[in-house]
Protein backbone atom coordinates (compact mmCIF):
# COMPACT_ATOMS: atom_id res chain seq x y z
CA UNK A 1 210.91 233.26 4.77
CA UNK A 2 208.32 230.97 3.80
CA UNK A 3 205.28 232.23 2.14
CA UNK A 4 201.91 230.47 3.99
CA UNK A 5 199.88 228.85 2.15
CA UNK A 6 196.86 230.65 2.33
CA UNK A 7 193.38 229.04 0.28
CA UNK A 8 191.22 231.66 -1.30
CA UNK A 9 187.93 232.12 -0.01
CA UNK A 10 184.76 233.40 -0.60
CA UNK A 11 183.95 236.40 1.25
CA UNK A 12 180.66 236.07 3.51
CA UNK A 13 178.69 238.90 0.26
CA UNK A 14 179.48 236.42 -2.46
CA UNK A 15 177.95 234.01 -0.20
CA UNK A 16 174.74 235.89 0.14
CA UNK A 17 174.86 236.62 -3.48
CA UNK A 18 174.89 233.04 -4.82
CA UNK A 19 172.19 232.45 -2.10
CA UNK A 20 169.75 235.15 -3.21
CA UNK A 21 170.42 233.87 -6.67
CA UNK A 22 169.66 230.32 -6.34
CA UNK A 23 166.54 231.22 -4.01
CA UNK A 24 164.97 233.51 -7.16
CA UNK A 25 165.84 230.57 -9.57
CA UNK A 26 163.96 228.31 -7.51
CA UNK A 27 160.80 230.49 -7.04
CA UNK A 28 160.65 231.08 -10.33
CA UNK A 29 160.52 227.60 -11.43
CA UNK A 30 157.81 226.76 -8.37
CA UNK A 31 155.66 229.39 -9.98
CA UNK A 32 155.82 228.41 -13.48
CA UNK A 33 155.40 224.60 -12.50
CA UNK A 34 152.06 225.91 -10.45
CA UNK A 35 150.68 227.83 -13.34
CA UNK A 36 151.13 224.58 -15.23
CA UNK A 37 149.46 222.46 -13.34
CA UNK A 38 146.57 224.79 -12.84
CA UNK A 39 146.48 224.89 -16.59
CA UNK A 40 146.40 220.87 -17.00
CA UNK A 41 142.32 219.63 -16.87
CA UNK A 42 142.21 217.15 -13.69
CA UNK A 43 142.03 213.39 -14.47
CA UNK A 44 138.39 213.60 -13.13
CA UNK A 45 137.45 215.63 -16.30
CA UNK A 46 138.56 212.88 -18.55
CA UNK A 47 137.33 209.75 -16.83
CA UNK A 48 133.31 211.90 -16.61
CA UNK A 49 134.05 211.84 -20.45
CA UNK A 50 134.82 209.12 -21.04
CA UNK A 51 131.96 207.41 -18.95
CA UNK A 52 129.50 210.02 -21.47
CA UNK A 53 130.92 209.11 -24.61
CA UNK A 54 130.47 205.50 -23.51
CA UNK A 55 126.75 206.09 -22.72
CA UNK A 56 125.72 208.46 -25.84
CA UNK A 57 127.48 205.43 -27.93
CA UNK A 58 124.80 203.03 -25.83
CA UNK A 59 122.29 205.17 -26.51
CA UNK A 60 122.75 205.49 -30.05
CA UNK A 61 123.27 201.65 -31.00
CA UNK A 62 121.03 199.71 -28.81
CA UNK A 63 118.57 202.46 -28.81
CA UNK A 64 117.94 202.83 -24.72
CA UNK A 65 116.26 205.77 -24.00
CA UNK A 66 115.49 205.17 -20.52
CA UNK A 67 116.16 207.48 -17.87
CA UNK A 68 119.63 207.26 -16.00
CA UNK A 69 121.42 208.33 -12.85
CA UNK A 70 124.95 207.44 -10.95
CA UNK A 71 127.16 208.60 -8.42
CA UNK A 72 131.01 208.17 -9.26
CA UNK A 73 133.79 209.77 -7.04
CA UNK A 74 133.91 213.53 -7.61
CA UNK A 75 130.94 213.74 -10.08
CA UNK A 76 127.49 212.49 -11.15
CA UNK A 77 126.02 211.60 -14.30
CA UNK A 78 122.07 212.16 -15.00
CA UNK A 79 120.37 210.91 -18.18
CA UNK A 80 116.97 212.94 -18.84
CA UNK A 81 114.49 211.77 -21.33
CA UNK A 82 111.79 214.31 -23.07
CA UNK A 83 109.50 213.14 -25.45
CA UNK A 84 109.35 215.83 -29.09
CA UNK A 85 105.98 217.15 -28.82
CA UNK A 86 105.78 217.45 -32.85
CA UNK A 87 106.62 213.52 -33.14
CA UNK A 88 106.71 211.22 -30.94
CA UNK A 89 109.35 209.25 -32.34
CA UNK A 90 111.96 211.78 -31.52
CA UNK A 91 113.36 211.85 -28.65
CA UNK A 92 115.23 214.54 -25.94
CA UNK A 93 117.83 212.90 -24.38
CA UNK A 94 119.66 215.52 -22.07
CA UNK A 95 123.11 214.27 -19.94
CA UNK A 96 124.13 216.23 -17.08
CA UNK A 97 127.17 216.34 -15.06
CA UNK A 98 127.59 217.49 -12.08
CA UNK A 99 130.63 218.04 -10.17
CA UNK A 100 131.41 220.29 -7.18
CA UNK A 101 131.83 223.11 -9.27
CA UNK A 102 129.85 223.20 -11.97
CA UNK A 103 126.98 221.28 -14.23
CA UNK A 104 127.71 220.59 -17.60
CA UNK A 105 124.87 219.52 -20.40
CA UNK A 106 125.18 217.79 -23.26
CA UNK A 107 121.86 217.16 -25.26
CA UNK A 108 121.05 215.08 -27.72
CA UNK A 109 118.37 214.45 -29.78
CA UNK A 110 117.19 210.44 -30.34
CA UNK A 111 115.09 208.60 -33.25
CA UNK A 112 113.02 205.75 -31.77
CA UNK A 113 111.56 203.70 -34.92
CA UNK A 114 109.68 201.35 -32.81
CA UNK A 115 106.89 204.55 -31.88
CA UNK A 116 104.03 204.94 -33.22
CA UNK A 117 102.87 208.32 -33.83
């Protein structure tokens, strides 16, 4: 007699097996690619820095020390200006951000040559 060709299968456990295992793999990797991107700062936090360092660079070369204030999308930037009370030639010049969750300040302190005391 002939022997029938029979094809080896896989039995329906080793099926569940290689599922379970490819299902952990796969949550694992979701979880550390979440915990990466919560780790990365957002985009917003480089574009409100790079609008500050743009105005403290104004500030500092042409001298403006008026007061400022505008809206961008997802954040604000404020410009206060405090005279010194021991000289007026100095300056306050405080720069707040505000986004929706927090305020961040970054002072800075300003001589104007063209006061008088």
């Amino acid at each position: 007699m002939k022997d029938k060709g029979y094809i080896k299968a896989s039995s329906l456990i080793e099926t569940v097996i290689a599922i379970t295992i490819i299902t952990l793999c796969s949550l694992i990797a979701t979880l550390v690619y979440t915990s990466i991107i919560n780790q990365t700062p957002p985009i917003k936090k480089y574009e409100y820095e790079f609008v500050l360092e743009k105005l403290i660079q104004e500030t500092i070369t042409k001298n403006t020390i008026t007061p400022y204030k505008k809206q961008f999308e997802g954040f604000t930037i404020e410009k206060k200006v405090v005279v010194n009370q021991t000289n007026s030639k100095l300056k306050n010049v405080l720069f707040l951000i505000s986004t929706n969750k927090e305020t961040i300040q970054y002072p800075l302190v300003v001589f104007n040559e063209n006061e008088e005391n």
